[in-house]
N, C-alpha and C. Protein backbone atom coordinates (compact mmCIF):
# COMPACT_ATOMS: atom_id res chain seq x y z
N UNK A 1 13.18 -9.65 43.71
CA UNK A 1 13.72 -9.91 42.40
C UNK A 1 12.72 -9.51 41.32
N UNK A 2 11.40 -10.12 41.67
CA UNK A 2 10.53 -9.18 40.44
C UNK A 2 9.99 -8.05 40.54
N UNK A 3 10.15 -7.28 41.35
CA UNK A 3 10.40 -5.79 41.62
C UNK A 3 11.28 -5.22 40.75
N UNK A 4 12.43 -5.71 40.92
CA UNK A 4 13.75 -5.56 40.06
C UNK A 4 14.13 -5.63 38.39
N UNK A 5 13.49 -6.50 37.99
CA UNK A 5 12.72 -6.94 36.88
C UNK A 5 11.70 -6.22 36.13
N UNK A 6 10.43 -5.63 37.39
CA UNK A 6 10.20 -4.64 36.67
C UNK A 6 10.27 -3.36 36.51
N UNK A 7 11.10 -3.15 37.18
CA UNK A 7 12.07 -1.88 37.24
C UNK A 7 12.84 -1.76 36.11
N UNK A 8 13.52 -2.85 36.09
CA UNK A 8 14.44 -2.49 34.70
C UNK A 8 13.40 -2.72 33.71
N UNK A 9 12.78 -3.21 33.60
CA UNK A 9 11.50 -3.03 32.04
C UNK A 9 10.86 -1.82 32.43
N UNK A 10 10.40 -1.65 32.95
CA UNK A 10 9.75 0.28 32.93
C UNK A 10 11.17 0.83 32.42
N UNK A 11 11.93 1.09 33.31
CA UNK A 11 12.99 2.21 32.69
C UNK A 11 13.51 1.78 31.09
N UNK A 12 13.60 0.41 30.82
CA UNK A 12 13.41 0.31 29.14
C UNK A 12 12.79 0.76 28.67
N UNK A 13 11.15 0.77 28.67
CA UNK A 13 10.35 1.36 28.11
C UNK A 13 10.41 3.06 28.35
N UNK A 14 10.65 3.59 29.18
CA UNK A 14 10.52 5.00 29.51
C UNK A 14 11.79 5.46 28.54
N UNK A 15 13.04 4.53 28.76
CA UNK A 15 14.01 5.32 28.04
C UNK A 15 13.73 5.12 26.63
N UNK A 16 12.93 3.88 26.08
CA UNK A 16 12.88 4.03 24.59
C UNK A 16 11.95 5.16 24.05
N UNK A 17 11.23 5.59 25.09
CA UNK A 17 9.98 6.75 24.61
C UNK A 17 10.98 7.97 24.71
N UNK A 18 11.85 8.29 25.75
CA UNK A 18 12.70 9.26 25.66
C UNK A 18 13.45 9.26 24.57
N UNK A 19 14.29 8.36 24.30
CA UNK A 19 14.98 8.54 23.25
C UNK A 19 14.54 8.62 22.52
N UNK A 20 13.48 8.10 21.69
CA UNK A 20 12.98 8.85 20.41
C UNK A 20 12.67 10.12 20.31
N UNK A 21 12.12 10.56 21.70
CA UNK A 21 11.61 12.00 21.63
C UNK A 21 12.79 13.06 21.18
N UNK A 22 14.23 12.02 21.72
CA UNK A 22 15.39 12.51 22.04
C UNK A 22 15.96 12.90 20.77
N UNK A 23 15.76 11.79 19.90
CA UNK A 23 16.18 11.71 18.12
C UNK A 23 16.02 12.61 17.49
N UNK A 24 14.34 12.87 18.02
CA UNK A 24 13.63 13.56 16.89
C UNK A 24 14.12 14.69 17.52
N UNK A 25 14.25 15.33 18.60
CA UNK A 25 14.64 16.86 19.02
C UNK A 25 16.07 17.19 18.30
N UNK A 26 17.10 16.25 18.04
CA UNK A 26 18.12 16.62 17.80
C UNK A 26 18.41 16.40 16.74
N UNK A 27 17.37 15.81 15.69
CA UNK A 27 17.00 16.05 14.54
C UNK A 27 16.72 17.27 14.18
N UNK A 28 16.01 18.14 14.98
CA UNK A 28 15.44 19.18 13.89
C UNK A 28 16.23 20.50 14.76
N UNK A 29 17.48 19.95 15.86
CA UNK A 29 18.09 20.96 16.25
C UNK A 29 19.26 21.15 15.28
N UNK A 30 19.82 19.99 14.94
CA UNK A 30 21.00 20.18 13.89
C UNK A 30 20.51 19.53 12.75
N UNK A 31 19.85 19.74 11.94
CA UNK A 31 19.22 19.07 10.71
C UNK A 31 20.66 19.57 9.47
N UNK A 32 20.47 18.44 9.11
CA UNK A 32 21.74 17.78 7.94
C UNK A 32 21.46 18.81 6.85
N UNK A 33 22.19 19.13 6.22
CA UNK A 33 22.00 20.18 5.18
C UNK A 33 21.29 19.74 3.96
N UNK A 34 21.72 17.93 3.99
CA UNK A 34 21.08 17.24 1.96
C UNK A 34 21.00 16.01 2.68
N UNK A 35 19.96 15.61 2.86
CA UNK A 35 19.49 14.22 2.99
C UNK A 35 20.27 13.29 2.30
N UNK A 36 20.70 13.54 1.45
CA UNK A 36 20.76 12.62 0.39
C UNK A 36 22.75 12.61 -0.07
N UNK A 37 22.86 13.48 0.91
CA UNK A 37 24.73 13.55 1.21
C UNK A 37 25.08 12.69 2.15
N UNK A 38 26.09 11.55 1.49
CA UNK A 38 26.56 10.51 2.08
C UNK A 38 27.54 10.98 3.45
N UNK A 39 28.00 12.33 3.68
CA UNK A 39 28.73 12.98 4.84
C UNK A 39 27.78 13.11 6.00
N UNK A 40 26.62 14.13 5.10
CA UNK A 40 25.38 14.35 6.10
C UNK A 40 24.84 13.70 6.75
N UNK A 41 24.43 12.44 6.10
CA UNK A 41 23.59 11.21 6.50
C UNK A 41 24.49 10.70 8.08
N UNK A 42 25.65 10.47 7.22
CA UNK A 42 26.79 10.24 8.70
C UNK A 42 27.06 10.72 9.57
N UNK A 43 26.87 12.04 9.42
CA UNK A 43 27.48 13.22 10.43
C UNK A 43 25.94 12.99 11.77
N UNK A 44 24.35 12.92 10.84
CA UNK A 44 23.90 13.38 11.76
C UNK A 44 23.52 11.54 12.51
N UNK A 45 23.76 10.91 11.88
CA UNK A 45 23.90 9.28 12.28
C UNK A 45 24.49 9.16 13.70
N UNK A 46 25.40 9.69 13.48
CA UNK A 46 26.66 9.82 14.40
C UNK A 46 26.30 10.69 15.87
N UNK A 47 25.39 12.09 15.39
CA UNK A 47 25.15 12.87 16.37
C UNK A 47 23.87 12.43 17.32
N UNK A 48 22.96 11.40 16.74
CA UNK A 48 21.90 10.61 17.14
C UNK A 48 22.73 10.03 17.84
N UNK A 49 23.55 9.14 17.51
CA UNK A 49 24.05 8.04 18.58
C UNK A 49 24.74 8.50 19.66
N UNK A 50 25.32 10.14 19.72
CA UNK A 50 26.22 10.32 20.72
C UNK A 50 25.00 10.92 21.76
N UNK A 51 23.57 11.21 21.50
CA UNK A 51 22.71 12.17 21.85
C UNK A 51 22.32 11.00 22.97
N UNK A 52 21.57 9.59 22.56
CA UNK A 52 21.51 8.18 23.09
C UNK A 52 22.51 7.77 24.40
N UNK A 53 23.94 7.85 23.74
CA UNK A 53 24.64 7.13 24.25
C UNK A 53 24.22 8.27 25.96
N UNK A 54 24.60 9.62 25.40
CA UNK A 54 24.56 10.68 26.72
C UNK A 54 23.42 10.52 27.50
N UNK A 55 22.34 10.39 27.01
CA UNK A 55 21.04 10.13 27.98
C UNK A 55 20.97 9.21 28.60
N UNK A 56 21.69 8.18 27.89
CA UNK A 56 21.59 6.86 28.69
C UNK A 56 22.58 6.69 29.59
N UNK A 57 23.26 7.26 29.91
CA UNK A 57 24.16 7.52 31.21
C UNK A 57 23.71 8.05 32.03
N UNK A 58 23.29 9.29 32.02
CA UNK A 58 21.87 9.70 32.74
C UNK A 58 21.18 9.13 33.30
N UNK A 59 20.24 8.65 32.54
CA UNK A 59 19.49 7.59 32.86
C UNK A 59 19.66 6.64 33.67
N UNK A 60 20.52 5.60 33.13
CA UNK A 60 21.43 5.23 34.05
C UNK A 60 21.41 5.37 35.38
N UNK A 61 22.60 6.33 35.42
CA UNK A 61 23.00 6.88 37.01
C UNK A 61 21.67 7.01 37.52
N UNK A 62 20.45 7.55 36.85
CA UNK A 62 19.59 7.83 37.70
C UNK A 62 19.07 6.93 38.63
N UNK A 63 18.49 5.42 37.69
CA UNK A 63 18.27 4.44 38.66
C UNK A 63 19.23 3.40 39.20
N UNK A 64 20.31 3.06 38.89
CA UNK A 64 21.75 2.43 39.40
C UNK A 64 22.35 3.29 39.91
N UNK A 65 23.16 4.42 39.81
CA UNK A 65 23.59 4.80 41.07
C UNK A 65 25.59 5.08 40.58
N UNK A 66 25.22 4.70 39.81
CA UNK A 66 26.59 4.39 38.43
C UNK A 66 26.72 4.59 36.89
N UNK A 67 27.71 4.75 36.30
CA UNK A 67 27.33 4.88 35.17
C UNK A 67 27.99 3.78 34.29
N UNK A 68 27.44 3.47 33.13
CA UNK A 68 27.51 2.55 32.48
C UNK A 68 29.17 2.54 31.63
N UNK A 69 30.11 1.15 31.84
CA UNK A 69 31.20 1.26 31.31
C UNK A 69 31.72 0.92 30.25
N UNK A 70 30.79 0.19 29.38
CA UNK A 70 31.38 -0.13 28.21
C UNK A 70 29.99 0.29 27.38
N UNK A 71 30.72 0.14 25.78
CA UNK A 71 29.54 0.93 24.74
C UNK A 71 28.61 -0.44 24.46
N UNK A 72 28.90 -1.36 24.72
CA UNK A 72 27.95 -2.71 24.39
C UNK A 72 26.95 -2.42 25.66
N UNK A 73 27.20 -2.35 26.71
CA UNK A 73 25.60 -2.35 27.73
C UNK A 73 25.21 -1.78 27.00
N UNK A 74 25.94 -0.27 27.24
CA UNK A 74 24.99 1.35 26.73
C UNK A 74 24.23 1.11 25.22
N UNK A 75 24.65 0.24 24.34
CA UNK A 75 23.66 0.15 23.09
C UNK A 75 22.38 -1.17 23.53
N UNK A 76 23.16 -2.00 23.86
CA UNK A 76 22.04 -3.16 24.76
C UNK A 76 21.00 -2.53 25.47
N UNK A 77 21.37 -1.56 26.04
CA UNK A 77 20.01 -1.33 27.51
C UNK A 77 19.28 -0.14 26.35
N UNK A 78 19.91 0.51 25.82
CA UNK A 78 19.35 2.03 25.39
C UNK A 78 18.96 1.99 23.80
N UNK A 79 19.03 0.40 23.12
CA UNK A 79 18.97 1.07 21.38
C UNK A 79 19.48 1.32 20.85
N UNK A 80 20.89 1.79 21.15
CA UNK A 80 21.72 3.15 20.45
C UNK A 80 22.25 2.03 18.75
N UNK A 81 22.22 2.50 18.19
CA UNK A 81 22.50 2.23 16.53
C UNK A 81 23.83 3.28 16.47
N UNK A 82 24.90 2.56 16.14
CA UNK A 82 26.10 2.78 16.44
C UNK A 82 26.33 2.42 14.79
N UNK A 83 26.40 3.89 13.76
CA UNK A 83 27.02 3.59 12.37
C UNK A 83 28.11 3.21 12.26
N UNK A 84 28.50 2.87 11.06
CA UNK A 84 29.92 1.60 10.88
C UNK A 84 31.40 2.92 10.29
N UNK A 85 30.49 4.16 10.65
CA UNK A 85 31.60 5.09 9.73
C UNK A 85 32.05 5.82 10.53
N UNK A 86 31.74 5.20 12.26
CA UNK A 86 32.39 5.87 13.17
C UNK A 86 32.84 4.62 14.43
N UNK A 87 34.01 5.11 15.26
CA UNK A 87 34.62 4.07 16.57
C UNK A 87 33.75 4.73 17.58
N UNK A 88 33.50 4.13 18.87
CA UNK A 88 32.70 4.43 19.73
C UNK A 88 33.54 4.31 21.31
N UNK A 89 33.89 4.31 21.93
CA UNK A 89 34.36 4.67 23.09
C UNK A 89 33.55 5.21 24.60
N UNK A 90 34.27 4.51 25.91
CA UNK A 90 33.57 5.26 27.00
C UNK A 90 34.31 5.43 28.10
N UNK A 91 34.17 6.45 28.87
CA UNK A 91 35.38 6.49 30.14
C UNK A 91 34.40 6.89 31.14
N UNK A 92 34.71 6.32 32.13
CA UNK A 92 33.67 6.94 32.96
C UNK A 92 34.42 7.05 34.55
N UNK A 93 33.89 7.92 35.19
CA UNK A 93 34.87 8.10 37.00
C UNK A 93 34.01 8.16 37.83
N UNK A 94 34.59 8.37 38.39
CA UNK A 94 33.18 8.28 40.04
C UNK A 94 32.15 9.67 39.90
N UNK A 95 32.43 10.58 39.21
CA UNK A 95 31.35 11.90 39.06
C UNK A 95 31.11 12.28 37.71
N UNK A 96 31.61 11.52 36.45
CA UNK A 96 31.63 11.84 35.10
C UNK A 96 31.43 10.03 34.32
N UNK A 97 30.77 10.50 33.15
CA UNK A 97 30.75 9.36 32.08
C UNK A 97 30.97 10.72 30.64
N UNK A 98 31.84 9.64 30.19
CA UNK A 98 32.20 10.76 28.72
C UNK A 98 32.31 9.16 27.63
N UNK A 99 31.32 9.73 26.66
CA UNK A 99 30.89 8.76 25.59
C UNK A 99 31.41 9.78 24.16
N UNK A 100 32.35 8.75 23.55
CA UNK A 100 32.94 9.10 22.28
C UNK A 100 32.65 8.98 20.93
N UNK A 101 32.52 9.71 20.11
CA UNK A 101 32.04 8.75 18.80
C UNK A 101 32.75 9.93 17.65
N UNK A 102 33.85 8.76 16.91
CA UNK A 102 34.95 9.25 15.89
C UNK A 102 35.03 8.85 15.02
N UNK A 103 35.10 9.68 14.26
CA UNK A 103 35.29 8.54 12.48
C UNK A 103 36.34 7.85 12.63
N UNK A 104 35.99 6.54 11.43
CA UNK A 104 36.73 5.78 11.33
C UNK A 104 37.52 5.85 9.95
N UNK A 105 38.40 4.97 9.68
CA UNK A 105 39.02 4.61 8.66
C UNK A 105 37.83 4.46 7.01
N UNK A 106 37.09 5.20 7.15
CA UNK A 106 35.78 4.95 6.40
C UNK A 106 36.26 5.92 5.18
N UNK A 107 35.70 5.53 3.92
CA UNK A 107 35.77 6.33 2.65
C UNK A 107 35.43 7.93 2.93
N UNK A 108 34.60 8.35 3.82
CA UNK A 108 34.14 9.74 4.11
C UNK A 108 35.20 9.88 5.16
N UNK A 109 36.24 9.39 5.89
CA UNK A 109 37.28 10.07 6.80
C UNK A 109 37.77 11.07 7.14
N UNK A 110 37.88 12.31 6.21
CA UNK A 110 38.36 13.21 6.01
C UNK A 110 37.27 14.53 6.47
N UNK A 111 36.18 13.74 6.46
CA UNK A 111 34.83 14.69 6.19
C UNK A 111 33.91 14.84 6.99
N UNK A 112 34.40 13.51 8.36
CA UNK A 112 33.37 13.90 9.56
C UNK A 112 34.26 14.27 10.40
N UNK A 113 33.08 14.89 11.36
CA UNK A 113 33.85 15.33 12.75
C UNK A 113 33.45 14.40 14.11
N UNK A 114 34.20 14.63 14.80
CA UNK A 114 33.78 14.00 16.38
C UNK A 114 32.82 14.19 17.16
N UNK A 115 32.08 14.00 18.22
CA UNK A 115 31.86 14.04 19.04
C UNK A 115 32.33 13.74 20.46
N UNK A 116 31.84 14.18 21.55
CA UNK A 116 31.90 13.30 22.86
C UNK A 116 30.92 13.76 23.66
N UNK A 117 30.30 13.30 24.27
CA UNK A 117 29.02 13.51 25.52
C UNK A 117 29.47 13.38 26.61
N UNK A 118 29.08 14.33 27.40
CA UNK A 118 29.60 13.95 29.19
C UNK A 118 28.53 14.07 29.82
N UNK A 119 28.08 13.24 31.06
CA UNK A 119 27.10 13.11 31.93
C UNK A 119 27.90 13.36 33.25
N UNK A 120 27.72 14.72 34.04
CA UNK A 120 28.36 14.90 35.09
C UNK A 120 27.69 14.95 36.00
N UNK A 121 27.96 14.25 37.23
CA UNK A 121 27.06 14.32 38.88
C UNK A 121 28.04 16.16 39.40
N UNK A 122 26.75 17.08 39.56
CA UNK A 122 26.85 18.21 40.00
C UNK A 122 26.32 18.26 41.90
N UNK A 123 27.04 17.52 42.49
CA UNK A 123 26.70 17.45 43.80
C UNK A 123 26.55 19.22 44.62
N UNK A 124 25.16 18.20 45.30
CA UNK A 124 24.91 19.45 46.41
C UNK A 124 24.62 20.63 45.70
N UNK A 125 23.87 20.52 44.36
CA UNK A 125 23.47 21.53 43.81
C UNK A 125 22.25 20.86 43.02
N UNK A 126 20.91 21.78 42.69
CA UNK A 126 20.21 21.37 41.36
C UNK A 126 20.56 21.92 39.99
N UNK A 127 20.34 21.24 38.78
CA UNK A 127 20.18 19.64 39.11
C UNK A 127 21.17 18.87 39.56
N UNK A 128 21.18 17.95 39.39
CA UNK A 128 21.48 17.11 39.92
C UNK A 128 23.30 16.49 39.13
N UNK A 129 22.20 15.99 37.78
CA UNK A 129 22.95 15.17 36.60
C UNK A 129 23.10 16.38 35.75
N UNK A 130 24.21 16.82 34.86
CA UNK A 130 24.12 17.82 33.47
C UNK A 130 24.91 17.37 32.92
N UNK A 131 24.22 17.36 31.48
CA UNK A 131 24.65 16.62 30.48
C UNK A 131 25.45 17.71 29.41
N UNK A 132 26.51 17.60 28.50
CA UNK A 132 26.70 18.20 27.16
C UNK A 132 27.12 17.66 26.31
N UNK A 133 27.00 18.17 24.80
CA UNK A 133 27.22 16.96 23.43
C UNK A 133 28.15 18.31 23.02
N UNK A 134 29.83 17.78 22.95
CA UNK A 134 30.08 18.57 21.83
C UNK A 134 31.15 18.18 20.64
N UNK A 135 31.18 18.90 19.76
CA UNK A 135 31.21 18.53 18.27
C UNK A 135 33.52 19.41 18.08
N UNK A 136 33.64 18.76 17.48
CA UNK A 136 35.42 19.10 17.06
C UNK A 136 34.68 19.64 16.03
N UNK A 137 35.38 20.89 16.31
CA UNK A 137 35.59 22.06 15.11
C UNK A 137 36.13 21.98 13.52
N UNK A 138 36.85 20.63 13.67
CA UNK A 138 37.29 20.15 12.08
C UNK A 138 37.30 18.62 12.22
N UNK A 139 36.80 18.79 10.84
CA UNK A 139 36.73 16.93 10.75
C UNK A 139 38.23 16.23 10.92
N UNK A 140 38.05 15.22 11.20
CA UNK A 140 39.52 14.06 11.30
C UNK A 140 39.17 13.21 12.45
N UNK A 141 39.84 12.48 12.44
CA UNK A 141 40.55 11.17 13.77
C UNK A 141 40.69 11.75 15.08
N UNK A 142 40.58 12.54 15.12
CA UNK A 142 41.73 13.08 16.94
C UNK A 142 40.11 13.14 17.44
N UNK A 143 40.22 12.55 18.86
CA UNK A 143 38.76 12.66 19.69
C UNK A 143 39.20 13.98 20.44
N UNK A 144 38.25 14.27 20.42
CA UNK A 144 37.58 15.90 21.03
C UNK A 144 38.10 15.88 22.51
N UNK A 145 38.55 16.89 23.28
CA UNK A 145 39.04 17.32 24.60
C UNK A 145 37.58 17.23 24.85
N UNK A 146 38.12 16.40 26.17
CA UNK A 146 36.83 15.94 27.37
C UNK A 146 35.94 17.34 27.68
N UNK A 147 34.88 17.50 27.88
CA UNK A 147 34.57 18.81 28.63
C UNK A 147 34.48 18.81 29.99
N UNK A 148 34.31 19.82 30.53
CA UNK A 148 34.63 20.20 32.14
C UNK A 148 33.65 20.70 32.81
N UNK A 149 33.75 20.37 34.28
CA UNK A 149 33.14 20.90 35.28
C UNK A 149 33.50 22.19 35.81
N UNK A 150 32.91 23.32 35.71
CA UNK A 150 33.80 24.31 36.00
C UNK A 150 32.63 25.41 36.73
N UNK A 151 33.78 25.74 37.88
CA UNK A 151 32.60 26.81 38.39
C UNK A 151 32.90 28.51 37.89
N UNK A 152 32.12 28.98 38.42
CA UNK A 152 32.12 30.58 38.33
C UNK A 152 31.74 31.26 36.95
N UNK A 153 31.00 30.34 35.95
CA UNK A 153 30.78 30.98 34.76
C UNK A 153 29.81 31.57 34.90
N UNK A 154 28.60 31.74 35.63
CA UNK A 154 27.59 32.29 35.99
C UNK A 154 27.55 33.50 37.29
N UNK A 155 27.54 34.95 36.44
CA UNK A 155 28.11 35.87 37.55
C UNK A 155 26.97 36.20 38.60
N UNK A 156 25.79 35.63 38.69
CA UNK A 156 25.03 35.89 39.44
C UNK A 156 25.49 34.74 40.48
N UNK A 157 26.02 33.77 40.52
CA UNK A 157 25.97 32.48 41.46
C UNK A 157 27.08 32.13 41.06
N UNK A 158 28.31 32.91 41.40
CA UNK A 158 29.68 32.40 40.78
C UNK A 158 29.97 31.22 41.57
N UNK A 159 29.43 30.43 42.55
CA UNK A 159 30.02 29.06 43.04
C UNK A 159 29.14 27.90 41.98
N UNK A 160 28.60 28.48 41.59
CA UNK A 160 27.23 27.37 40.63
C UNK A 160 28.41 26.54 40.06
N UNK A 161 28.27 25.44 39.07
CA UNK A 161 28.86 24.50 38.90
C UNK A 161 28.13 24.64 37.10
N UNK A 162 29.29 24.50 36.03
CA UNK A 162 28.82 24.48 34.94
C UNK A 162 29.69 23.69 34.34
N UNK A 163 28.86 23.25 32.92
CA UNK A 163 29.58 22.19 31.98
C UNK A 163 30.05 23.49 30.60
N UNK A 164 31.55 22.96 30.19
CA UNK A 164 31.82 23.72 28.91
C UNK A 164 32.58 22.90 28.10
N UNK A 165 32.71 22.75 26.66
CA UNK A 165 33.18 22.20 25.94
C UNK A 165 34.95 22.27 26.24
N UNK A 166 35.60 21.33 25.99
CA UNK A 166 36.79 21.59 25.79
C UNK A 166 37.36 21.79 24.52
N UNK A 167 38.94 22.27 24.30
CA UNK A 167 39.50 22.92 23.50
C UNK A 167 39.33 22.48 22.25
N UNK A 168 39.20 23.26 21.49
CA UNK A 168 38.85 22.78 19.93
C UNK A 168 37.43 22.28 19.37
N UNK A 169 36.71 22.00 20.25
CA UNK A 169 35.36 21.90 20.10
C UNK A 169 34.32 22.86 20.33
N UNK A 170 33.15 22.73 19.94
CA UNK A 170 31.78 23.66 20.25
C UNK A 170 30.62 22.86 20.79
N UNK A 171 30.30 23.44 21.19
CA UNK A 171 28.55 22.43 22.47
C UNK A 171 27.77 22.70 20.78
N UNK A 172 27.16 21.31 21.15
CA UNK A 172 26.03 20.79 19.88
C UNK A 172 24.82 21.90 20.55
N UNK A 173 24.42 22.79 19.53
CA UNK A 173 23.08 23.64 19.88
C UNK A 173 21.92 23.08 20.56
N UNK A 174 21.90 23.46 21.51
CA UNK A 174 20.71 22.62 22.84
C UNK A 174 20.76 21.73 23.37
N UNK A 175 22.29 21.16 23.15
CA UNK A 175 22.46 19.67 24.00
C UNK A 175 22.68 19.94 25.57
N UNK A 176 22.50 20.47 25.82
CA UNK A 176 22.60 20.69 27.36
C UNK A 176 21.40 20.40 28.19
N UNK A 177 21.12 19.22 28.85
CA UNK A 177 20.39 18.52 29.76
C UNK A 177 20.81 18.42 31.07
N UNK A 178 19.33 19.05 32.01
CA UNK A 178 19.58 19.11 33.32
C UNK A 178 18.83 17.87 33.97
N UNK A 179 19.10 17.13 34.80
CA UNK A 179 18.16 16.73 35.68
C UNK A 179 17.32 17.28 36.13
């Protein structure tokens, strides 16, 4: 039991050092256009928390074996700061976790866009876990098509196993994490 104990406090601590590292990378990968724009501020608020929520599924799975099912663990175990100008959501299956984050009914409504993160188990291949963050092509309400596991996009190793955004969306620039 205190093995266990401190297992889960190391991986707290390891994931809070990750995730910041995590913040700040995806800070200066999609940096907000005006600091000081009440959209911007939100938009990249929003893209922090979906960046969190995705690692920490990861993470996760890595030492449990599962992935996390509701957005209250995933902010409990991981930090995640979940702004009030977006809904948060999680689905998860026996080889996927997909973490949501959508505007809400908020005065800026019109003006952000979605996200969703997927953490997929890529069996019998390295890595292992691959992660992607991607973003709906126009702002509004409608959550973003799940992304997919899909093989043959890689013509050197057409059985390889790859992640791609689904319809109407675009992969957040460098969100793609391998185990």
């Amino acid at each position: 039991m205190a093995v266990k104990k401190i297992s889960i406090l190391m991986l707290g601590i390891i994931s809070s050092v990750l995730f910041s590292f995590l913040g700040q990378k995806f800070s200066l990968i999609a940096p907000v256009q005006a600091q000081d724009n009440p959209t911007d501020q939100a938009q990249n608020a929003a893209l922090q928390a979906i960046a969190k929520m995705t690692e920490g599924q990861r993470t996760y799975y890595q030492t449990n074996g599962q992935f996390r099912a509701t957005v209250d663990n995933i902010q409990q175990d991981f930090g995640v700061v979940l702004p009030q100008t977006f809904d948060y959501a999680v689905r998860t299956t026996s080889g996927a976790a997909y973490s949501y984050v959508i505007p809400n009914q908020s005065p800026l409504k019109g003006q952000l866009k979605a996200y969703v993160g997927a953490a997929f188990l890529t069996p019998n291949q390295s890595p292992k876990i691959t992660t992607i963050i991607c973003q709906n092509n126009q702002p509004g309400t409608i959550r973003p098509a799940d992304p997919q596991l899909v093989r043959g996009t890689d013509l050197n190793n057409p059985t390889k196993l790859a992640v791609i955004c689904g319809d109407f969306s675009v992969q957040v620039p460098a969100s793609m994490v391998n185990e």
